[in-house]
N, C-alpha and C. Protein backbone atom coordinates (compact mmCIF):
# COMPACT_ATOMS: atom_id res chain seq x y z
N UNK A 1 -14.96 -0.38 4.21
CA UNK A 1 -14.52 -1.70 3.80
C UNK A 1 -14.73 -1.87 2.29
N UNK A 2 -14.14 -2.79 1.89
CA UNK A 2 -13.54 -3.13 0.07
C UNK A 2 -15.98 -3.29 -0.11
N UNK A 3 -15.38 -3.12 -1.41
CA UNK A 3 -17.14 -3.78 -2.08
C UNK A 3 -16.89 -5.19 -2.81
N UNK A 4 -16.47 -5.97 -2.27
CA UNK A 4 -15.96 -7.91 -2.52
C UNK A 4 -16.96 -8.39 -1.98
N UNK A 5 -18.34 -8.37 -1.59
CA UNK A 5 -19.48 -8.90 -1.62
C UNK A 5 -18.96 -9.61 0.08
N UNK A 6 -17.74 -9.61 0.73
CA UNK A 6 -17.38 -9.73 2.47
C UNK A 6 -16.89 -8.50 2.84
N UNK A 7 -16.57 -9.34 3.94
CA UNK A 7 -15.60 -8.10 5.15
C UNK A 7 -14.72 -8.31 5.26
N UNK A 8 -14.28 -9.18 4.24
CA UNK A 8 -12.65 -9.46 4.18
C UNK A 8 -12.03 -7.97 3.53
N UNK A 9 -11.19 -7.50 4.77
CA UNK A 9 -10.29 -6.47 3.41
C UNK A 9 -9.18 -6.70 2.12
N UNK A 10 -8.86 -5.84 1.31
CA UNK A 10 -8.02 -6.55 0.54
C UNK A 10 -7.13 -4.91 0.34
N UNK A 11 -5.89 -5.65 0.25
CA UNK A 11 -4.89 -5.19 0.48
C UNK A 11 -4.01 -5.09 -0.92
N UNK A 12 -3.55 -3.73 -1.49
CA UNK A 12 -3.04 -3.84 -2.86
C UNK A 12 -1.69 -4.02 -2.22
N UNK A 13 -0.31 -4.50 -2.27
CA UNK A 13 0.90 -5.00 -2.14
C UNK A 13 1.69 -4.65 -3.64
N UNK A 14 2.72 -4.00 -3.55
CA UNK A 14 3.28 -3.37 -4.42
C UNK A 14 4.78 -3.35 -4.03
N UNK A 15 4.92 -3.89 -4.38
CA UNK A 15 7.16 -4.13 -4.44
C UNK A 15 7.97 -5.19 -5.66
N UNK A 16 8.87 -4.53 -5.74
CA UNK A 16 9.02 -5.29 -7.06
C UNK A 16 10.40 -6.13 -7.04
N UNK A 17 10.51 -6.23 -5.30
CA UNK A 17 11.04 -8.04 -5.13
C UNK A 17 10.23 -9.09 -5.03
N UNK A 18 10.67 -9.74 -5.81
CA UNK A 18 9.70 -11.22 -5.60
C UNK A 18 9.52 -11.83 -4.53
N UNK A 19 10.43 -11.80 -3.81
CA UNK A 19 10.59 -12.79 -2.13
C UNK A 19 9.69 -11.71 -1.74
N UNK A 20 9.70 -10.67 -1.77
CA UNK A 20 8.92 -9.62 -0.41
C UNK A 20 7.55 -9.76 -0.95
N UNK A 21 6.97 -9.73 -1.94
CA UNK A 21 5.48 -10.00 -2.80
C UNK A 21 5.06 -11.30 -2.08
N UNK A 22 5.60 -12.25 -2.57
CA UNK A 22 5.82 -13.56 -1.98
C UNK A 22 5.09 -13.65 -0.66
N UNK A 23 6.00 -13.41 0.40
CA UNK A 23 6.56 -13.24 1.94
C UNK A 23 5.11 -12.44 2.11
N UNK A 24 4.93 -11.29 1.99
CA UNK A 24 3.92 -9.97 2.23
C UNK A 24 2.29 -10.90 2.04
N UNK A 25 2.96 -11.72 0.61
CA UNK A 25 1.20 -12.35 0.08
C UNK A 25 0.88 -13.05 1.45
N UNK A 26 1.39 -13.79 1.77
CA UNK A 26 1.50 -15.27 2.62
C UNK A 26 1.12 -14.25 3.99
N UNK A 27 2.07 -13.60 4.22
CA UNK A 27 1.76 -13.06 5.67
C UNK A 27 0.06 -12.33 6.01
N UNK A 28 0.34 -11.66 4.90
CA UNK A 28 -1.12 -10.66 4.80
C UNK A 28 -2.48 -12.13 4.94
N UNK A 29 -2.28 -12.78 3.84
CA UNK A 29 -3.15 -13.78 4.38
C UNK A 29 -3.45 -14.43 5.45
N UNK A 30 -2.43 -14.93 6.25
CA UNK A 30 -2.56 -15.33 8.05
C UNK A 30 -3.20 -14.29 8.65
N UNK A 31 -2.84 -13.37 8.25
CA UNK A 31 -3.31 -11.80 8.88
C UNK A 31 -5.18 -11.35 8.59
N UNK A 32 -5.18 -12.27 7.79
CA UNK A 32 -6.62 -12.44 7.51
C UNK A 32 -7.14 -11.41 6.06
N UNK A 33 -6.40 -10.97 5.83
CA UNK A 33 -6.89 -10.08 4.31
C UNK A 33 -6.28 -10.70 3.57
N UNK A 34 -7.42 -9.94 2.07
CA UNK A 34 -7.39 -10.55 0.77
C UNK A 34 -6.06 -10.11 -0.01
N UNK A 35 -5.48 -10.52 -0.99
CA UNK A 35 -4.76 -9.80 -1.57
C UNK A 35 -4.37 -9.61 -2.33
N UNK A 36 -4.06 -8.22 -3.60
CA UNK A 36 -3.39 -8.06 -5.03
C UNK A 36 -2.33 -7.58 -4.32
N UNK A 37 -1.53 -8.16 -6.27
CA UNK A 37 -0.27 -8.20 -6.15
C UNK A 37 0.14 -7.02 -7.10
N UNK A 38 1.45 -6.38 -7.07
CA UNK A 38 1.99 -5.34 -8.10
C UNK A 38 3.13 -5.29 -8.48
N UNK A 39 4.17 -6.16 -9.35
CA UNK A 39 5.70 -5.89 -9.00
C UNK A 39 6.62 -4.48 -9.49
N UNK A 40 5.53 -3.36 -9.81
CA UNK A 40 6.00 -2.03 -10.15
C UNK A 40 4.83 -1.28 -9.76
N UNK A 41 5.53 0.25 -10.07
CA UNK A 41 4.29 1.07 -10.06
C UNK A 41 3.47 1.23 -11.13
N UNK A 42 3.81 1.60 -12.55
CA UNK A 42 2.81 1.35 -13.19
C UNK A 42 1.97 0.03 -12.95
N UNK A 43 2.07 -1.34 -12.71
CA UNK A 43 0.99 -2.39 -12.64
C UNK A 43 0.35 -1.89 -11.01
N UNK A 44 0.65 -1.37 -10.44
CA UNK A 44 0.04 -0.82 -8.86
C UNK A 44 -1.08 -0.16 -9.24
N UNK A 45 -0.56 1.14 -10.12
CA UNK A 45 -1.66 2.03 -10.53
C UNK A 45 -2.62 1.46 -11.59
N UNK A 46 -2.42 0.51 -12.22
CA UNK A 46 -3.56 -0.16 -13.50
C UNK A 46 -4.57 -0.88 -12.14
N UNK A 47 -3.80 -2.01 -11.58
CA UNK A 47 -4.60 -2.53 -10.48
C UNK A 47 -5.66 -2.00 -9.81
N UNK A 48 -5.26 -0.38 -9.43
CA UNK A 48 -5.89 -0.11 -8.31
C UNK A 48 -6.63 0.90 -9.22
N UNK A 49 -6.79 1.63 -10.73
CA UNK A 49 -7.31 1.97 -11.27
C UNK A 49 -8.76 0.59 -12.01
N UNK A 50 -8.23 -0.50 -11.83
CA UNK A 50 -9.45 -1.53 -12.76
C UNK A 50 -10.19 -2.12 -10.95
N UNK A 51 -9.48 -1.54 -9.80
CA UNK A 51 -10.26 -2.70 -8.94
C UNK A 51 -10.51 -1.58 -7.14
N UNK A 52 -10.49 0.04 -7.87
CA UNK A 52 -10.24 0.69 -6.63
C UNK A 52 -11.36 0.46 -5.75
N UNK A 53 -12.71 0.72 -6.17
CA UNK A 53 -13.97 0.13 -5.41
C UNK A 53 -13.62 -1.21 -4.21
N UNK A 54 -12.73 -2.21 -4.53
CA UNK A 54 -12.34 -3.18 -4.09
C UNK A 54 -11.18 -3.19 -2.71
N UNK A 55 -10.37 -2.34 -3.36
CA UNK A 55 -9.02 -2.13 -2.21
C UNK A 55 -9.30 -1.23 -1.54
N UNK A 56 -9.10 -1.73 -0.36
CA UNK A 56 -9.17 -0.98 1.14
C UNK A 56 -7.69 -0.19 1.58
N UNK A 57 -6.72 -0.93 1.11
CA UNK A 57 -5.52 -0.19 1.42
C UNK A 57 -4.06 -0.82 0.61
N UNK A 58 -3.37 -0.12 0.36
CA UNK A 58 -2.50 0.00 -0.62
C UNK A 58 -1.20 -0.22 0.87
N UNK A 59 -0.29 -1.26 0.37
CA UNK A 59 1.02 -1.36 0.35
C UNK A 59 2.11 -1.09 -0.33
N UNK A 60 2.31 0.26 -0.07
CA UNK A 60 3.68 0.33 -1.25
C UNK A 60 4.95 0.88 -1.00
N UNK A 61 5.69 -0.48 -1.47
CA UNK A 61 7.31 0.06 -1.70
C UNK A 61 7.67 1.78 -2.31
N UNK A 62 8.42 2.15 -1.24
CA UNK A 62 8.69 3.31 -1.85
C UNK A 62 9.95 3.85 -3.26
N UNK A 63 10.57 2.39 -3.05
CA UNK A 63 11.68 2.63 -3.91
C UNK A 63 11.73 1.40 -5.04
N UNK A 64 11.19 2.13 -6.27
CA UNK A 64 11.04 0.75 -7.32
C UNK A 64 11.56 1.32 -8.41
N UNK A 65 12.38 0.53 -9.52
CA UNK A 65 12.50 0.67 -10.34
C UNK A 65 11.17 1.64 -11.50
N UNK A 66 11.44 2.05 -12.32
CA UNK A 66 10.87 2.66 -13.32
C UNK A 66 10.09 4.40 -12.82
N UNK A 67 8.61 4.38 -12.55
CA UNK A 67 8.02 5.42 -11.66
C UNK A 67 9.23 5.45 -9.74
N UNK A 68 8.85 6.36 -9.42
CA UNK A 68 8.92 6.61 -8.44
C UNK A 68 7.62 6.79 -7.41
N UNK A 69 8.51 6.80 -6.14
CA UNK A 69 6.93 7.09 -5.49
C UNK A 69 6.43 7.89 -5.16
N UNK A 70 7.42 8.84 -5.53
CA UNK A 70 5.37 10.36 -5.67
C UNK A 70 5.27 10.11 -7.11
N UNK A 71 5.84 9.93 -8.22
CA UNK A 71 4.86 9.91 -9.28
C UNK A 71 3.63 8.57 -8.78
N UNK A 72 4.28 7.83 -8.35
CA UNK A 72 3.24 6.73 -8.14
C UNK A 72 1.52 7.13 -7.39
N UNK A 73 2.17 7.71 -6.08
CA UNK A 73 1.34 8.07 -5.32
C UNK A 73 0.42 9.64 -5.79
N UNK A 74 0.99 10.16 -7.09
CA UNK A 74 0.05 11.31 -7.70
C UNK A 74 -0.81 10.85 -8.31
N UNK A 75 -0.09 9.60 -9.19
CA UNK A 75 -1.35 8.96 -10.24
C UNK A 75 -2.59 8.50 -9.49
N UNK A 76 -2.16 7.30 -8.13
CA UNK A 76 -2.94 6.68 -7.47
C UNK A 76 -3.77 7.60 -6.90
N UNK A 77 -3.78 9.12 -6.42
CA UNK A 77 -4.67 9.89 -5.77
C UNK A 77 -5.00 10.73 -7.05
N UNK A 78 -5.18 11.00 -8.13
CA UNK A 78 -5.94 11.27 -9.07
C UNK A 78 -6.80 10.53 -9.49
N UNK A 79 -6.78 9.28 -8.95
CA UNK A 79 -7.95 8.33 -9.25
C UNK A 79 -8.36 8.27 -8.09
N UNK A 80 -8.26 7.88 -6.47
CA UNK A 80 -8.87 8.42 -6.04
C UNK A 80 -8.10 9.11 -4.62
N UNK A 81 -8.50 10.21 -4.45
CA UNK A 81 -7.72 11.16 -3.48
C UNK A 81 -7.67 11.39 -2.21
N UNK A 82 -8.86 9.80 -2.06
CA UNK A 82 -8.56 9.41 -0.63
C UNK A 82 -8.06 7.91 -0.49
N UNK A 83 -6.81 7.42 -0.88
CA UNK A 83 -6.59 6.49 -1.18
C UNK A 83 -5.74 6.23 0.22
N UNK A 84 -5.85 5.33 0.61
CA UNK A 84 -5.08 4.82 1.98
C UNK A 84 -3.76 4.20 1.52
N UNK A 85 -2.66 4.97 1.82
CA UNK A 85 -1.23 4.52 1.85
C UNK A 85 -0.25 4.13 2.74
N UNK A 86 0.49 3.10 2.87
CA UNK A 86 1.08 2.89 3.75
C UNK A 86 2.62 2.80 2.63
N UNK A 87 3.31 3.43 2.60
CA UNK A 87 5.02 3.56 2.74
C UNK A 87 5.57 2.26 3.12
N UNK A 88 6.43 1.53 2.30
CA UNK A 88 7.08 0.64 2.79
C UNK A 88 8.89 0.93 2.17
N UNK A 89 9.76 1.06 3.19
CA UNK A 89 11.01 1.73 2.47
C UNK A 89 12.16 1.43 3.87
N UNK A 90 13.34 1.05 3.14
CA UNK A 90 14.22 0.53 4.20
C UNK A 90 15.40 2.28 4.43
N UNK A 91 14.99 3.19 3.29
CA UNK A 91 15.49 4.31 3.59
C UNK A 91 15.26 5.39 4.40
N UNK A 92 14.40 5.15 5.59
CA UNK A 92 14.47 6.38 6.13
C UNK A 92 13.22 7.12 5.53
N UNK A 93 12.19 7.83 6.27
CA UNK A 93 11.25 8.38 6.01
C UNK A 93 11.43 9.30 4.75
N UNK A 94 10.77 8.86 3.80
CA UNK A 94 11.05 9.80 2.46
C UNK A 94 10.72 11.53 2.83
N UNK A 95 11.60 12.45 2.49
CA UNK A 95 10.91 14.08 2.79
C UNK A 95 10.00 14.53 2.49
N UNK A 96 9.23 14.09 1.31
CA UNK A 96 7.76 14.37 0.86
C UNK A 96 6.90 13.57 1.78
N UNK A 97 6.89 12.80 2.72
CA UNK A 97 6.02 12.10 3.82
C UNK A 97 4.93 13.40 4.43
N UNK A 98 5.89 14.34 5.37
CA UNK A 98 5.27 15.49 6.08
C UNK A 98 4.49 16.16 5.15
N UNK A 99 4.83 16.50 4.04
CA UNK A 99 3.65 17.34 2.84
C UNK A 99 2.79 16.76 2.26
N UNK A 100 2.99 15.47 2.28
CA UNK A 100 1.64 14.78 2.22
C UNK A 100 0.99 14.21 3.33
N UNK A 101 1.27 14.75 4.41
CA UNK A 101 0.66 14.46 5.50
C UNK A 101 -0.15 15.90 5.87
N UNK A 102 0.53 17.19 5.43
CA UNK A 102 0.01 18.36 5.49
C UNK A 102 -1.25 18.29 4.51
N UNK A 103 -1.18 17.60 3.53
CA UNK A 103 -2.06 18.01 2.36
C UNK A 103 -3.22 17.22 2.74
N UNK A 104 -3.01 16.56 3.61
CA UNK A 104 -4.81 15.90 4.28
C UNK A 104 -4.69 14.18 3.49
N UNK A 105 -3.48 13.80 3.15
CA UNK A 105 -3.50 12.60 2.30
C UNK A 105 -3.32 11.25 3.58
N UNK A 106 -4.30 10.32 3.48
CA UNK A 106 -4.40 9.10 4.52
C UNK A 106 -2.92 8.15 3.82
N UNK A 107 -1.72 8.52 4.98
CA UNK A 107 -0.30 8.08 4.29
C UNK A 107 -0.03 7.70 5.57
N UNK A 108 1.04 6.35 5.79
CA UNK A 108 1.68 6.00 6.61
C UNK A 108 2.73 5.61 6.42
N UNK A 109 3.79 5.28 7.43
CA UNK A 109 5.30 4.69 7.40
C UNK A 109 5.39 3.16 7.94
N UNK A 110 6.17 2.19 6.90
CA UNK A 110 6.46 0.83 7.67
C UNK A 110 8.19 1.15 7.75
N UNK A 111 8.80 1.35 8.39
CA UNK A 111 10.80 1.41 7.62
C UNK A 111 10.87 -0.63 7.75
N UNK A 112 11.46 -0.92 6.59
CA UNK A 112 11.70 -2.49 6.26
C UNK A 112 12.76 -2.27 6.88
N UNK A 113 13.34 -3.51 7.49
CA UNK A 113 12.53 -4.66 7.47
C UNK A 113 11.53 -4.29 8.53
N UNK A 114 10.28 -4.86 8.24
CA UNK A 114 9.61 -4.59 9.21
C UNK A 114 9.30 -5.69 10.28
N UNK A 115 8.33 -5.46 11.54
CA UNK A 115 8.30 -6.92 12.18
C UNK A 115 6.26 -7.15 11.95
N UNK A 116 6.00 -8.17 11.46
CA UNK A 116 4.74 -8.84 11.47
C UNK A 116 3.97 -7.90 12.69
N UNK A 117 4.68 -7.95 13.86
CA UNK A 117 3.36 -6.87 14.16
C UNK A 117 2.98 -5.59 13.91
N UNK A 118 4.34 -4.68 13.79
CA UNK A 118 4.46 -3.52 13.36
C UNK A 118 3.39 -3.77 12.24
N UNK A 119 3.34 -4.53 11.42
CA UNK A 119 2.50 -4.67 9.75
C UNK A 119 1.32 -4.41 10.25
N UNK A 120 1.13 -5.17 10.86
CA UNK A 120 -0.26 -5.77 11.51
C UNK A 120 -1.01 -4.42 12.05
N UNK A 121 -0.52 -3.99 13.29
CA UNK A 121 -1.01 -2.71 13.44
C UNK A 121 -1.09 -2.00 12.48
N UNK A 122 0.17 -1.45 12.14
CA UNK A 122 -0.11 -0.50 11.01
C UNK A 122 -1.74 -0.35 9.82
N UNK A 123 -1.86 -1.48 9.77
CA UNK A 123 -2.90 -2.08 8.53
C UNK A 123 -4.04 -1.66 9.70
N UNK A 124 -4.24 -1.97 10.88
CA UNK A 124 -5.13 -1.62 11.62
C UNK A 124 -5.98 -0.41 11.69
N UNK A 125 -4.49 0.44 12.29
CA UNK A 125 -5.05 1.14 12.43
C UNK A 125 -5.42 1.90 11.22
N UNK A 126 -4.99 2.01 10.08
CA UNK A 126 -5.53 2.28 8.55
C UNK A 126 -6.84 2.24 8.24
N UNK A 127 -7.17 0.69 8.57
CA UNK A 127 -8.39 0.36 8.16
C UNK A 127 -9.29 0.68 9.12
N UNK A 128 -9.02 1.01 10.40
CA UNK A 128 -10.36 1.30 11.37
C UNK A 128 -10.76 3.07 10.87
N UNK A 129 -9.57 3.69 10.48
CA UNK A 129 -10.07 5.00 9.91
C UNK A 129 -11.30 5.14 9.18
């Protein structure tokens, strides 16, 4: 669990539509976790580089303007390389998924749209790891 002085988890959220940041903040909160926000990958990786001690698990869009998401997801596991990922992408399981699933990396799949419970679990079972 995060080091936020609770047992609240907190959840980094990374997409760089506004409605889905938005939507994701609000939901994740009913859902009972804390939450940062990211509307790219570089601000994902500053975030989770100034507050990784803190985040329990990373939400991220796989398809954003500027970085991509294995550059994203190289930077974020050079800082730290057990970083809990969950994939969020309306395209179809990206092909680098399985090789970073070979390489021992804690990675998961949401395909958007997703449904509130699908989220829900998903984040679950993440965090009981």
């Amino acid at each position: 669990m995060s080091d936020n002085g609770n047992d609240t988890p907190i959840i980094l959220l990374a997409d760089d539509e506004e409605v889905i940041r938005m939507m994701g903040r609000d939901i994740l909160r009913v859902l009972g976790y804390e939450v940062m926000l990211a509307s790219n990958g570089n601000e994902a990786i500053d975030t989770y580089r100034n507050n990784q001690a803190k985040i329990d698990l990373i939400l991220l869009d796989w398809h954003m303007p500027g970085l991509k998401g294995p550059e994203i997801l190289e930077q974020l596991w050079e800082i730290d390389a057990s970083a809990k990922v969950i994939l969020a992408t309306g395209w179809g399981p990206p092909r680098e998924l399985e090789e970073f699933k070979s390489q021992g990396r804690d990675i998961g799949l949401l395909q958007k749209p997703y449904l509130v419970k699908d989220l829900q679990k998903e984040i679950a079972e993440f965090l009981a790891k």
